[in-house]
N, C-alpha and C. Protein backbone atom coordinates (compact mmCIF):
# COMPACT_ATOMS: atom_id res chain seq x y z
N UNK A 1 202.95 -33.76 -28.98
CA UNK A 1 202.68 -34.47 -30.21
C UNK A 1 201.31 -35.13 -30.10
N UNK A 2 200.63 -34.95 -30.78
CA UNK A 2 199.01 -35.33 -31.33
C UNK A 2 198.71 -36.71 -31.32
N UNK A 3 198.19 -37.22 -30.54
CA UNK A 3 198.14 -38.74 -30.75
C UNK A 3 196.84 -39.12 -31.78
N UNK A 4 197.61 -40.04 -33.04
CA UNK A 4 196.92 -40.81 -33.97
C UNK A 4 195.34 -41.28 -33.33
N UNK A 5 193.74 -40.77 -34.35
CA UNK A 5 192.64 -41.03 -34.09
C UNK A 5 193.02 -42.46 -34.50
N UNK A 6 192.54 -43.40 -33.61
CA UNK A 6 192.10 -44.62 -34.43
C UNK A 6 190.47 -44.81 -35.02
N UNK A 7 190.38 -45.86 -35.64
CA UNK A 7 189.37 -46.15 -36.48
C UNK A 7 188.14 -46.41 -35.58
N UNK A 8 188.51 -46.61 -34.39
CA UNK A 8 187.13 -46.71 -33.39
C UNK A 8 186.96 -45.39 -32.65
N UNK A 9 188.22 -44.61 -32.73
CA UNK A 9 187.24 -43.29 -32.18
C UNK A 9 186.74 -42.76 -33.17
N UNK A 10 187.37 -42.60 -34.21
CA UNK A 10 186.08 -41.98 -35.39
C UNK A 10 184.72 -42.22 -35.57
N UNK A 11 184.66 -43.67 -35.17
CA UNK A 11 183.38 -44.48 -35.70
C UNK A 11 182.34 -43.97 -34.19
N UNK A 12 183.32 -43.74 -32.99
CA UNK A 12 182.00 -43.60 -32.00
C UNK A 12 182.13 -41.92 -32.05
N UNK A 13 182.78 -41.15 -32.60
CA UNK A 13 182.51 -39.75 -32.96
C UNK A 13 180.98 -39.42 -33.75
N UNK A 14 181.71 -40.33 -34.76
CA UNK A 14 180.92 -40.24 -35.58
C UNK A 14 178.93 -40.61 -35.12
N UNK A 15 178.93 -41.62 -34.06
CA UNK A 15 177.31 -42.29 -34.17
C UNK A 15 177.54 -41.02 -32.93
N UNK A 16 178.05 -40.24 -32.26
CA UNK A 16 177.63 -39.35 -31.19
C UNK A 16 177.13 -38.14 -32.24
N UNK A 17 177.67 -37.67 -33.26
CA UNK A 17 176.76 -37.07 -34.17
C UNK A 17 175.53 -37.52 -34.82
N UNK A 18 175.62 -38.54 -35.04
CA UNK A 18 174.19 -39.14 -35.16
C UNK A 18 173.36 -39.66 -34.65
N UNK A 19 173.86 -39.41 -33.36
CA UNK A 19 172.74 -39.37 -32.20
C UNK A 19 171.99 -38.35 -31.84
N UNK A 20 173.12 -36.97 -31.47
CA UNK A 20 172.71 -35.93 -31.88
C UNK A 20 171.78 -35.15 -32.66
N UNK A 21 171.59 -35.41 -33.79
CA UNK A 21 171.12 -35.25 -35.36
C UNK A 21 170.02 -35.84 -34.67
N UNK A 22 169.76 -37.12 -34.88
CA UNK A 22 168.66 -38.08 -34.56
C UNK A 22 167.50 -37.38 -33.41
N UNK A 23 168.88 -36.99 -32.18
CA UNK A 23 167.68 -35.88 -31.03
C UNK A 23 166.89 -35.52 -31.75
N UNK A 24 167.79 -34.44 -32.54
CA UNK A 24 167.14 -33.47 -32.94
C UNK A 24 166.27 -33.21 -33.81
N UNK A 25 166.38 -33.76 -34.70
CA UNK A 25 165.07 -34.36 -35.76
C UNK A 25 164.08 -34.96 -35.19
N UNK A 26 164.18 -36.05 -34.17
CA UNK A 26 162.68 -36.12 -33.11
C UNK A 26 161.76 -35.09 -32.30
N UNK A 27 162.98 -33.81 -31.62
CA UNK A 27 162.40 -33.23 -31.36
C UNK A 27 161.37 -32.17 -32.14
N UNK A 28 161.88 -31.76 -33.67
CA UNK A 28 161.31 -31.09 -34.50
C UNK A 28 160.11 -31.70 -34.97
N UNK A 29 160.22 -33.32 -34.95
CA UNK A 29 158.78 -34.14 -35.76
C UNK A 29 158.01 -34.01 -34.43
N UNK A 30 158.37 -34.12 -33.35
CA UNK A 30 157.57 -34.28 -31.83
C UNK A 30 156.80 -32.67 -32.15
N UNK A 31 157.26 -31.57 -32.62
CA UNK A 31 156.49 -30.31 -32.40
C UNK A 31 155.87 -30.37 -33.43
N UNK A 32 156.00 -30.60 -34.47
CA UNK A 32 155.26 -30.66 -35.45
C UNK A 32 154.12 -31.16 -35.57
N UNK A 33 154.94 -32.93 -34.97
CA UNK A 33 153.23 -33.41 -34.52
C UNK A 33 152.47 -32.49 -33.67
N UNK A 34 152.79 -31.70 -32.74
CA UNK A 34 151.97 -31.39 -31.69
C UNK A 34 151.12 -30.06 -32.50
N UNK A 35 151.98 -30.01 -33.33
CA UNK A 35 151.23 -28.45 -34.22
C UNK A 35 149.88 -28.93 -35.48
N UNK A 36 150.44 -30.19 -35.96
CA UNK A 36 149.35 -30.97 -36.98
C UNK A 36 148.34 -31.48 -35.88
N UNK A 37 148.21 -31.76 -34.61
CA UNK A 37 147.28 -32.05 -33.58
C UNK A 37 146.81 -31.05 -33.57
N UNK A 38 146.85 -30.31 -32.84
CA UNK A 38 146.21 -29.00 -32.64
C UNK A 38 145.91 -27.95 -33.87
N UNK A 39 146.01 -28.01 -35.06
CA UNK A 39 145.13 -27.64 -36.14
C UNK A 39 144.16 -28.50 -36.44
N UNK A 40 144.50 -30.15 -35.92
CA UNK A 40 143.41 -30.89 -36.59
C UNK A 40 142.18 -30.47 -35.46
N UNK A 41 142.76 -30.62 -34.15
CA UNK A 41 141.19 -30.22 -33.57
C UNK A 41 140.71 -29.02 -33.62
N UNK A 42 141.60 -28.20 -33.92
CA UNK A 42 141.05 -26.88 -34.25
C UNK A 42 139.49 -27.07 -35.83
N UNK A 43 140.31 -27.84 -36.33
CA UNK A 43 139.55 -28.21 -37.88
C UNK A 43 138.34 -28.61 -37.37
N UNK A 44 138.99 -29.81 -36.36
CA UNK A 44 137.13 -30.11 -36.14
C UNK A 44 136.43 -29.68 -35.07
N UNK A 45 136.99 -28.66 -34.53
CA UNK A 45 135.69 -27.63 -33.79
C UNK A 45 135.17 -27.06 -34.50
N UNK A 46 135.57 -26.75 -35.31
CA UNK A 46 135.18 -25.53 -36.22
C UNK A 46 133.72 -26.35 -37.25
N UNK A 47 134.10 -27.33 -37.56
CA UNK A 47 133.35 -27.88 -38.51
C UNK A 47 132.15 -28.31 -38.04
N UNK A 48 132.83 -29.07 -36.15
CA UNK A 48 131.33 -29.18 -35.56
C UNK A 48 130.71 -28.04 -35.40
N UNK A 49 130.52 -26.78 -35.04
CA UNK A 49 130.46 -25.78 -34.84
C UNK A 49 129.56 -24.89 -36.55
N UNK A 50 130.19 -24.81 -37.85
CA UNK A 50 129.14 -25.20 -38.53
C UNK A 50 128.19 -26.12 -38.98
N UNK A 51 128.36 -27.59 -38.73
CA UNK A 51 127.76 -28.40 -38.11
C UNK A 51 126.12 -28.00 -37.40
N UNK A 52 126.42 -27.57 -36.14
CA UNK A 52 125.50 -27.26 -35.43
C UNK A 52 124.29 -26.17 -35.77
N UNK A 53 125.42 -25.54 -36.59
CA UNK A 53 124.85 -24.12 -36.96
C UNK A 53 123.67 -23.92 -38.03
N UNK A 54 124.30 -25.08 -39.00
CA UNK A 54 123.41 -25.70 -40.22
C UNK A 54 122.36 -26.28 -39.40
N UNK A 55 122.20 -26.83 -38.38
CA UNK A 55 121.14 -27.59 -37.97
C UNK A 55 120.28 -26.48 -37.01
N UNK A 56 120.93 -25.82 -36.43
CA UNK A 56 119.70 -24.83 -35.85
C UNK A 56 119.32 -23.99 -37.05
N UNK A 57 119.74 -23.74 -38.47
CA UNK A 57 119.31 -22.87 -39.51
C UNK A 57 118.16 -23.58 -39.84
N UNK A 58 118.44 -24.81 -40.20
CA UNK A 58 117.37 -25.93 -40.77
C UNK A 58 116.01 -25.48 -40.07
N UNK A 59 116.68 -26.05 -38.49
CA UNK A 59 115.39 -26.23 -37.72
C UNK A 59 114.54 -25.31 -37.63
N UNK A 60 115.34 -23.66 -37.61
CA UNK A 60 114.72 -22.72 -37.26
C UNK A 60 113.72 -22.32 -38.99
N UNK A 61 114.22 -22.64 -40.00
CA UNK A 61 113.60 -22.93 -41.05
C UNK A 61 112.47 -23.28 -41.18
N UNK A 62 112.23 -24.49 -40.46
CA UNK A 62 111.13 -25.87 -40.87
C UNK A 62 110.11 -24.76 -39.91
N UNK A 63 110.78 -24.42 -38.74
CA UNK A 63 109.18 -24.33 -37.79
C UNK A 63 108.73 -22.66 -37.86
N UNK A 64 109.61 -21.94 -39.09
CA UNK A 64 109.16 -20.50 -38.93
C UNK A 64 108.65 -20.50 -40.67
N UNK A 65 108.78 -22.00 -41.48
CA UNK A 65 108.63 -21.20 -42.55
C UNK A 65 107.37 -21.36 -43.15
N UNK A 66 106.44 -21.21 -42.13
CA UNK A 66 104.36 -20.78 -42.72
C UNK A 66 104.23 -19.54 -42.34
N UNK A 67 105.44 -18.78 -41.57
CA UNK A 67 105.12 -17.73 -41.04
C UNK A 67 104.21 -16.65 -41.80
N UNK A 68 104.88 -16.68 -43.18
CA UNK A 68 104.53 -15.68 -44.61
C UNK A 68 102.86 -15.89 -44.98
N UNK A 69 102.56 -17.87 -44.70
CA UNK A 69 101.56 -17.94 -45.15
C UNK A 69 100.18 -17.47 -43.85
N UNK A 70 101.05 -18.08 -42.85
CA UNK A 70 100.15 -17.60 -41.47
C UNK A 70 99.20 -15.81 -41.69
N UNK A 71 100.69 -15.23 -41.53
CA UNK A 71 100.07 -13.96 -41.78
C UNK A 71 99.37 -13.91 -42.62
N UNK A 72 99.05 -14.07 -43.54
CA UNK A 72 98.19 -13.95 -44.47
C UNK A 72 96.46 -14.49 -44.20
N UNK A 73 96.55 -15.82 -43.84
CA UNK A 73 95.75 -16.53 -42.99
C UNK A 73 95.01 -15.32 -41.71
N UNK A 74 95.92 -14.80 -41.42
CA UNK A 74 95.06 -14.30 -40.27
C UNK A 74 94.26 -13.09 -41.30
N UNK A 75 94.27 -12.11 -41.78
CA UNK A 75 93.10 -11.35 -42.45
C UNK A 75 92.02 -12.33 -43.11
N UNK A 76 92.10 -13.49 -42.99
CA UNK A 76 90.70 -14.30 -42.96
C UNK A 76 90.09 -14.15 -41.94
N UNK A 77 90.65 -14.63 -40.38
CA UNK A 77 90.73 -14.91 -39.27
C UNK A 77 90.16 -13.35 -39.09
N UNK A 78 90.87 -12.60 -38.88
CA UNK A 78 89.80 -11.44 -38.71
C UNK A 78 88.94 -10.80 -39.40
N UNK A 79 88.47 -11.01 -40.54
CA UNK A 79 87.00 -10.65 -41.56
C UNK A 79 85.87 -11.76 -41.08
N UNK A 80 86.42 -12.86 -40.42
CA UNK A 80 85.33 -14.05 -39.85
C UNK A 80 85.17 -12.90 -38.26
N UNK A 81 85.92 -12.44 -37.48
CA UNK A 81 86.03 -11.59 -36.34
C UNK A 81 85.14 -10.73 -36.20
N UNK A 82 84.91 -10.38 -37.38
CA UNK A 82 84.30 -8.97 -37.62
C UNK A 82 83.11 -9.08 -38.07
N UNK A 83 82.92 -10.51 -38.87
CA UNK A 83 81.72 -10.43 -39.23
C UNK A 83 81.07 -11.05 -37.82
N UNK A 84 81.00 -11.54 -37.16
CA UNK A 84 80.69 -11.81 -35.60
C UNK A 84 80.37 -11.04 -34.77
N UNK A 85 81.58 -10.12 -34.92
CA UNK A 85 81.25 -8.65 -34.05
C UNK A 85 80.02 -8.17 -34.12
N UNK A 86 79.85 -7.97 -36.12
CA UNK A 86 78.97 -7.01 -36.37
C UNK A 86 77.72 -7.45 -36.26
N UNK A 87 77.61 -8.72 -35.85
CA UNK A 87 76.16 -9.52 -35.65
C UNK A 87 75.76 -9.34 -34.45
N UNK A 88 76.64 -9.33 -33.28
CA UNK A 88 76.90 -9.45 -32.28
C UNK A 88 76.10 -7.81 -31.79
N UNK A 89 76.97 -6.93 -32.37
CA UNK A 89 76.31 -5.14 -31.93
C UNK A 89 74.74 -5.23 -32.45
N UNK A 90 74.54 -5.93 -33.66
CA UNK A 90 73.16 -5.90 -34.16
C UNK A 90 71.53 -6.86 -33.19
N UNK A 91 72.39 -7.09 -32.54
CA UNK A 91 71.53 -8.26 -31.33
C UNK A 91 70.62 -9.02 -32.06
N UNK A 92 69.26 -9.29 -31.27
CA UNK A 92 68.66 -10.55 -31.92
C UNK A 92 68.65 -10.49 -33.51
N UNK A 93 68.83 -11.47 -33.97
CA UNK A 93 68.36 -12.01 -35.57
C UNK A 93 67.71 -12.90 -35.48
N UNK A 94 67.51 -13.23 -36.98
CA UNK A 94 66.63 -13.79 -37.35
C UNK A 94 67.06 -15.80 -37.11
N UNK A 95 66.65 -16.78 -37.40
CA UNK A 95 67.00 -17.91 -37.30
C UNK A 95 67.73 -18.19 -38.54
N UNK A 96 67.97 -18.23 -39.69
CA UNK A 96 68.33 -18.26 -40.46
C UNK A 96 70.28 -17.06 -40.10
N UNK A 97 70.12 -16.25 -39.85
CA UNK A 97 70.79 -15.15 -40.10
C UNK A 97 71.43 -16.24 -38.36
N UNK A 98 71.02 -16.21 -36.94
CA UNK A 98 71.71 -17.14 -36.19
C UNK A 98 72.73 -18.43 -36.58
N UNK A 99 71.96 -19.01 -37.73
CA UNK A 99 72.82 -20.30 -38.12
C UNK A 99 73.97 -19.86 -38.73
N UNK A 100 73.55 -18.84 -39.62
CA UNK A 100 75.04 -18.80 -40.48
C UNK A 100 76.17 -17.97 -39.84
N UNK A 101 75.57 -17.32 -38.30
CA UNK A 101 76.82 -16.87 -37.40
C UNK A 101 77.19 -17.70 -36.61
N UNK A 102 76.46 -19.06 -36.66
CA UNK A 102 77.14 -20.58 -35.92
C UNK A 102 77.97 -20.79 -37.03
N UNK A 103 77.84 -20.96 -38.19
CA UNK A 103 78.55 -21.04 -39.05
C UNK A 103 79.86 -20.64 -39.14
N UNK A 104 80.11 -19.29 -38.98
CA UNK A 104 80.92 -17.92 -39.44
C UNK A 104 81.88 -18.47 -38.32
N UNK A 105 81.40 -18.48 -36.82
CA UNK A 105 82.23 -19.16 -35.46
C UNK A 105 82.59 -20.37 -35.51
N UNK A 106 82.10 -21.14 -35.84
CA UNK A 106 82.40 -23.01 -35.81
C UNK A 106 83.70 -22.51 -36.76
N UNK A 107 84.03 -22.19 -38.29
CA UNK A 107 84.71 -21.63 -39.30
C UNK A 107 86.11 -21.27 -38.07
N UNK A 108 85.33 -20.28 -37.44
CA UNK A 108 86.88 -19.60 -36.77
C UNK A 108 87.44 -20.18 -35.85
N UNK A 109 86.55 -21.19 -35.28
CA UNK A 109 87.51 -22.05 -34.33
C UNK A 109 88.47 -22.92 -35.04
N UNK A 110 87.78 -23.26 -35.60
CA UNK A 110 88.39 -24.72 -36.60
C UNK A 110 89.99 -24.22 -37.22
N UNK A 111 89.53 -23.00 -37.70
CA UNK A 111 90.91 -21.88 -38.07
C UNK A 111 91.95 -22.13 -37.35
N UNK A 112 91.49 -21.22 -36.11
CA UNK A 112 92.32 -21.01 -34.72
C UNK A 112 93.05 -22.21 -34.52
N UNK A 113 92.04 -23.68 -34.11
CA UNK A 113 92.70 -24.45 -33.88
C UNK A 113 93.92 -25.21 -34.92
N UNK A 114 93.48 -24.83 -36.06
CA UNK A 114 94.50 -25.38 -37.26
C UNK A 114 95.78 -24.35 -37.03
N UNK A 115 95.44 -22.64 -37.15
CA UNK A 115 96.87 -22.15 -36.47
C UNK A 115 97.21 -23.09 -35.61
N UNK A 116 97.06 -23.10 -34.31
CA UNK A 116 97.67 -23.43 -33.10
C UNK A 116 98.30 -24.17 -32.86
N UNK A 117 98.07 -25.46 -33.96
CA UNK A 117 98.96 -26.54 -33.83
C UNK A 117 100.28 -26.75 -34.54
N UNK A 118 100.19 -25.65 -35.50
CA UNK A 118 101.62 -25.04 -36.11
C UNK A 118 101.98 -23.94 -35.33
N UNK A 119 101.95 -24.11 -34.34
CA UNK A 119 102.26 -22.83 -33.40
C UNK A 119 101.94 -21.38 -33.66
N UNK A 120 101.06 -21.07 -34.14
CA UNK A 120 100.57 -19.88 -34.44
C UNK A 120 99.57 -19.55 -33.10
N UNK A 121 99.68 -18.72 -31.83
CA UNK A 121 99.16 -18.36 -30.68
C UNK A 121 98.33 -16.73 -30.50
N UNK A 122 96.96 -16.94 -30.74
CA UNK A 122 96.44 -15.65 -29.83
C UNK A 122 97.19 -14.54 -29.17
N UNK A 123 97.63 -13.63 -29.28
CA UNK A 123 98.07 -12.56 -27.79
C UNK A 123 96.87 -12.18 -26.96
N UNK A 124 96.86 -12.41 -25.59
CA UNK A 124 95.57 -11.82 -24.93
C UNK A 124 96.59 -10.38 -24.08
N UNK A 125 96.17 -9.69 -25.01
CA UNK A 125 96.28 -8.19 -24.58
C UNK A 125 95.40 -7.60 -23.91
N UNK A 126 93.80 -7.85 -23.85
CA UNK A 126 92.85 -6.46 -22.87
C UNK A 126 93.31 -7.02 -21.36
N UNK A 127 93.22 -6.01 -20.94
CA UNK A 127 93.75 -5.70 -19.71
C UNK A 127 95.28 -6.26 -19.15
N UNK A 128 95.69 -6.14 -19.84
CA UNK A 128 97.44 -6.61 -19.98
C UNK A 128 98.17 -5.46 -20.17
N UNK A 129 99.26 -4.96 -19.30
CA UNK A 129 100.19 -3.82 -19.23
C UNK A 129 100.63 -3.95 -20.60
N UNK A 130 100.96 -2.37 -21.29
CA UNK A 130 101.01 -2.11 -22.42
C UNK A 130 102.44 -2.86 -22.54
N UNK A 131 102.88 -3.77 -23.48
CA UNK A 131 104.38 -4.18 -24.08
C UNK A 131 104.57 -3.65 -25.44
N UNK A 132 105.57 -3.04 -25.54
CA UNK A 132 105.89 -2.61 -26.92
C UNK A 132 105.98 -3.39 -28.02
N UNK A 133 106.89 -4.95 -26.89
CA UNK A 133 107.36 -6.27 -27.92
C UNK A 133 105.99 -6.64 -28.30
N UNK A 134 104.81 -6.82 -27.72
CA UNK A 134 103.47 -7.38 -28.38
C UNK A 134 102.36 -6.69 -28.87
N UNK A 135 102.57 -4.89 -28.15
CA UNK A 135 101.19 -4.01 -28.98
C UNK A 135 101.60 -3.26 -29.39
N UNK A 136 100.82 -3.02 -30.33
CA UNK A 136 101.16 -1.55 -30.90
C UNK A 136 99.90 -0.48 -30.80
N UNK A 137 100.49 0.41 -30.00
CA UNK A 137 99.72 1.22 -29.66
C UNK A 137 98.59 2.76 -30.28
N UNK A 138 97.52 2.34 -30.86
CA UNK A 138 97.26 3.62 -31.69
C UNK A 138 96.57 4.53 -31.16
N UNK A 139 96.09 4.64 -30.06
CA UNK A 139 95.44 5.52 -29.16
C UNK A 139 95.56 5.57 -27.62
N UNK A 140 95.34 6.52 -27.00
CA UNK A 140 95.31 6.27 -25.86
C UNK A 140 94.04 7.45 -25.35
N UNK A 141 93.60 7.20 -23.93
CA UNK A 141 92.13 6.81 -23.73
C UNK A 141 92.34 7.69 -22.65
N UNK A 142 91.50 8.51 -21.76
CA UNK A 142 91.24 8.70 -20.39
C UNK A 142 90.50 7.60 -19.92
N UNK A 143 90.56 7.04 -18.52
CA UNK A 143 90.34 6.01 -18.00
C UNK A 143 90.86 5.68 -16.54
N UNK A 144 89.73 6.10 -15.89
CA UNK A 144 90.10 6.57 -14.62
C UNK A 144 89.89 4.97 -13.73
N UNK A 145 88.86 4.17 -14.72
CA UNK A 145 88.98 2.84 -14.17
C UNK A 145 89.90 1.92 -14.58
N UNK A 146 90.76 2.24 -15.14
CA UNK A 146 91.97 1.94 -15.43
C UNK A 146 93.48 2.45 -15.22
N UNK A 147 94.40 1.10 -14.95
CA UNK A 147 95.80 1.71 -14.10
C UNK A 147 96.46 2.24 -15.51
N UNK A 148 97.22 3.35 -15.35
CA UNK A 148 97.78 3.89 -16.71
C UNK A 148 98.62 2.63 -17.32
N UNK A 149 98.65 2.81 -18.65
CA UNK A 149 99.37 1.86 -19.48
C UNK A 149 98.81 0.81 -20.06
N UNK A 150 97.33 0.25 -19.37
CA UNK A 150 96.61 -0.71 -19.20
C UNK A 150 95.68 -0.51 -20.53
N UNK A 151 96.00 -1.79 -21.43
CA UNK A 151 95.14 -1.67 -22.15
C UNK A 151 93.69 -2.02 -22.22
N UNK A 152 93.01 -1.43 -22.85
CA UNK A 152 91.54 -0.96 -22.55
C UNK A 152 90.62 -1.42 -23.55
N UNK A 153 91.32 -1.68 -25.02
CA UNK A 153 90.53 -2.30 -26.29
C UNK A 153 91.78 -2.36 -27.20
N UNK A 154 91.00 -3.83 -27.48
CA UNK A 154 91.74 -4.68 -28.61
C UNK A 154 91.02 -4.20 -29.98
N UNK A 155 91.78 -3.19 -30.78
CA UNK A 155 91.21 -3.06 -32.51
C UNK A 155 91.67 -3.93 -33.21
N UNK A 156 92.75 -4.75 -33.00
CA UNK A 156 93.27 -6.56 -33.71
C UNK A 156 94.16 -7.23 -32.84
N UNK A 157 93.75 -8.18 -33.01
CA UNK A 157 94.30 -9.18 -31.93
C UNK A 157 95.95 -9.36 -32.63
N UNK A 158 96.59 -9.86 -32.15
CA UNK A 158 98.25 -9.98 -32.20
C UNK A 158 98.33 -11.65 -32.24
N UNK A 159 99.36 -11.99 -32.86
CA UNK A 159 99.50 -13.66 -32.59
C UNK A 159 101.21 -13.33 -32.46
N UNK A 160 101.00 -14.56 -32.27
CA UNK A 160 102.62 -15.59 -32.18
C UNK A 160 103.11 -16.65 -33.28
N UNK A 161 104.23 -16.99 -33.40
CA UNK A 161 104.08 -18.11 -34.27
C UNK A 161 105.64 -19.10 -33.38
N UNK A 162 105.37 -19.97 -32.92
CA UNK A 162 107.02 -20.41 -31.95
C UNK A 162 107.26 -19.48 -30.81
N UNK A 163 106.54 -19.05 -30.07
CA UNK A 163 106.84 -17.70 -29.42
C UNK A 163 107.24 -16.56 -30.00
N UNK A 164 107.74 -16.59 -31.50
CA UNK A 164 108.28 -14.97 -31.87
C UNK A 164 106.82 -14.27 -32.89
N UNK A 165 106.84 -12.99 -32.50
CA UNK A 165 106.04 -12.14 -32.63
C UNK A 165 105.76 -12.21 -34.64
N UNK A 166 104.63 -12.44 -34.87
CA UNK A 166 104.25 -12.92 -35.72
C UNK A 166 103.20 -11.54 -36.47
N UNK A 167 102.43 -10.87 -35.11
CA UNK A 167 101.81 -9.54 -36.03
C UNK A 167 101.50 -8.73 -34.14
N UNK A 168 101.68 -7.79 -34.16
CA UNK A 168 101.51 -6.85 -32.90
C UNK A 168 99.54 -6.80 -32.53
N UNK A 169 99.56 -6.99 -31.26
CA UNK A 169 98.53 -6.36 -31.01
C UNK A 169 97.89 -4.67 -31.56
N UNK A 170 97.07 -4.69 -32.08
CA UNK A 170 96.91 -3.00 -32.31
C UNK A 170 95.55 -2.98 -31.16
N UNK A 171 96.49 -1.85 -30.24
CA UNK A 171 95.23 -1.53 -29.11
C UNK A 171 94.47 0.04 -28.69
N UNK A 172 94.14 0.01 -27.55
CA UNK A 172 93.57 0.91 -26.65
C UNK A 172 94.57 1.22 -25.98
N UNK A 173 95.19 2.44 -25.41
CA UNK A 173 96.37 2.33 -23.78
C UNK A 173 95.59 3.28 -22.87
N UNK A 174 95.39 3.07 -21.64
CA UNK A 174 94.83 4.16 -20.59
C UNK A 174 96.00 5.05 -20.50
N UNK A 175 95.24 6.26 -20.64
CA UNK A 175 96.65 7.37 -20.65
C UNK A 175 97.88 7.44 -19.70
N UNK A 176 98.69 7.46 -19.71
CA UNK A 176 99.81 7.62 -18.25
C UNK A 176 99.99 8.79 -17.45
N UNK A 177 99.41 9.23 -16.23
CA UNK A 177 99.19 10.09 -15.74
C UNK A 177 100.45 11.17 -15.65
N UNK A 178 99.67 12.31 -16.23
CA UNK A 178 100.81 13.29 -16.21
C UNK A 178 102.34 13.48 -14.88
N UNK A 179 103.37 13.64 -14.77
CA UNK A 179 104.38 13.43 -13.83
C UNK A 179 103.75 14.92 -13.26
N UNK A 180 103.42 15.27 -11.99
CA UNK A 180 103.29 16.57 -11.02
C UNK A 180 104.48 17.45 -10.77
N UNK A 181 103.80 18.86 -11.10
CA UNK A 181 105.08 20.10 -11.18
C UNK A 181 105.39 19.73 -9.34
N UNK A 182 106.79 20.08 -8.98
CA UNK A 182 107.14 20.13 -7.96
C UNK A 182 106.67 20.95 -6.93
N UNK A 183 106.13 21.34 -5.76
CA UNK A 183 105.52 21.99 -4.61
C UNK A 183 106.50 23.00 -4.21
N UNK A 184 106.32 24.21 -4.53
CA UNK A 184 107.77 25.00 -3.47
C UNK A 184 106.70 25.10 -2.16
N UNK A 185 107.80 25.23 -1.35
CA UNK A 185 107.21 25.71 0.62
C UNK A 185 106.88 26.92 -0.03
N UNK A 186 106.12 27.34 0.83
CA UNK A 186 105.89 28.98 1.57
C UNK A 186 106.89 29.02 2.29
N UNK A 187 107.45 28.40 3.15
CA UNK A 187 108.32 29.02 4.41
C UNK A 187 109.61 28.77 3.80
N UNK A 188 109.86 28.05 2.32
CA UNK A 188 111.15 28.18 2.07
C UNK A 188 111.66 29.70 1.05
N UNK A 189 110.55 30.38 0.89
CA UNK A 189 110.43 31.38 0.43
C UNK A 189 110.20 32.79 0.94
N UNK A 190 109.53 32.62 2.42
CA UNK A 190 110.07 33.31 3.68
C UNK A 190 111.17 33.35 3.70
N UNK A 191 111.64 32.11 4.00
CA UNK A 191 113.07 31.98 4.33
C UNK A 191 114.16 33.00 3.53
N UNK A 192 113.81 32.77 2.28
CA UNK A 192 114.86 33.61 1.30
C UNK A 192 114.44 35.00 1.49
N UNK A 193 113.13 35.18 1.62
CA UNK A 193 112.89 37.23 1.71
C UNK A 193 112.94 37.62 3.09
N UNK A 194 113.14 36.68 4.23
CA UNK A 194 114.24 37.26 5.21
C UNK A 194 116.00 37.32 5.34
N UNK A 195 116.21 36.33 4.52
CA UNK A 195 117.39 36.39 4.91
C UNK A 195 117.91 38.09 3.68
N UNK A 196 116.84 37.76 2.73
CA UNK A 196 117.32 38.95 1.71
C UNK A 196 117.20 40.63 2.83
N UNK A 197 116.34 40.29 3.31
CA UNK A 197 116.08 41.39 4.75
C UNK A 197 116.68 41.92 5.54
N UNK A 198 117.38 40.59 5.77
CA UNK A 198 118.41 40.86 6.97
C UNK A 198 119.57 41.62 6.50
N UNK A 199 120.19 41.10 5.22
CA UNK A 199 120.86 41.52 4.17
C UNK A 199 121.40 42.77 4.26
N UNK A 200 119.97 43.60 3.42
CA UNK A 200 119.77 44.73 3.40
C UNK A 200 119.64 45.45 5.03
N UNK A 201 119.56 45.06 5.68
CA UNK A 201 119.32 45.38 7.22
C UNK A 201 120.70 45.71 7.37
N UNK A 202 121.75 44.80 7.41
CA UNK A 202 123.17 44.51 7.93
C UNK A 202 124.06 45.76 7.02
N UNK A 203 123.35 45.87 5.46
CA UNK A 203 124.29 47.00 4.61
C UNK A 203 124.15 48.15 5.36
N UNK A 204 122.68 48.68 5.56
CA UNK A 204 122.17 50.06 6.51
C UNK A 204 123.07 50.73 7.27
């Protein structure tokens, strides 16, 4: 026969289910939290991360963006080059015709130095092993006083602008010496029209 629940075991039945319950609902808010944690830092890596990204865009912005005008700048820079040159092949002048190629030079330094301080840099290519990343190559030369590859004449100078390549050297290259056909022996060719000898010797 079943013995009668009283009113106090029900009541501690009852809070052992709602203790239960209670676990268990902590444990579900405990993962949850741990899941709303770990999306939030997920959120903010991510954000620092474009964050950062916006700021190297910026930066890389600010210090590359005369690049368009630079280049342009330099076909001044070399028509002042040239007109120098061509004074230069023509040797003595006159005093008058001297000043205004002090002129034409004082002009191109002043240039140069105004590039330079926006980072716009010279390439010194003559006699510098040919690089693809800085010349561009439109001829190449016999040049026996020269190591192959070695460039030999600058037809336009190359710049920089931040270190990245801003306009290629256009040069001279000393030719690269042809690679040599391979040497056969004589005696390795003996070798084969005796043994072919013997050959025929041994069929006999």
């Amino acid at each position: 026969m079943a013995m009668p629940h009283s009113i106090e075991d029900e009541a501690v039945a009852t809070e052992a289910v709602d203790v239960a319950t209670l676990l268990k609902e902590n444990a579900s808010l405990l993962k949850e939290k741990a899941s709303l944690q770990d999306r939030l830092l997920r959120a903010l890596a991510e954000a620092e991360n474009v964050r950062r990204q916006a700021s190297r865009t910026a930066e890389e912005t600010r210090r590359f963006a005369i690049a368009d005008f630079a280049r342009e700048l330099l076909v001044v820079v070399d028509n002042l080059q040239r007109t120098i040159d061509a004074a230069d092949a023509q040797g003595p002048s006159t005093t008058e015709n001297a000043a205004l190629i002090e002129g034409v030079q004082a002009t191109l330094r002043v240039l140069l130095q105004t590039l330079e301080r926006f980072g716009v840099r010279r390439i010194e290519a003559l006699g510098q092993r040919f690089d693809p990343n800085l010349h561009e190559a439109v001829m190449e030369v016999d040049d026996p006083a020269q190591a192959p590859g070695t460039v030999t004449q600058v037809i336009e100078h190359g710049y920089t602008i931040q270190g990245r390549l801003l306009r290629p050297a256009r040069v001279v290259v000393a030719k690269r010496s042809a690679r040599p056909e391979p040497e056969i022996d004589d005696n390795d060719l003996g070798s084969g029209w005796a043994a072919g000898s013997t050959t025929g010797t041994d069929e006999m």
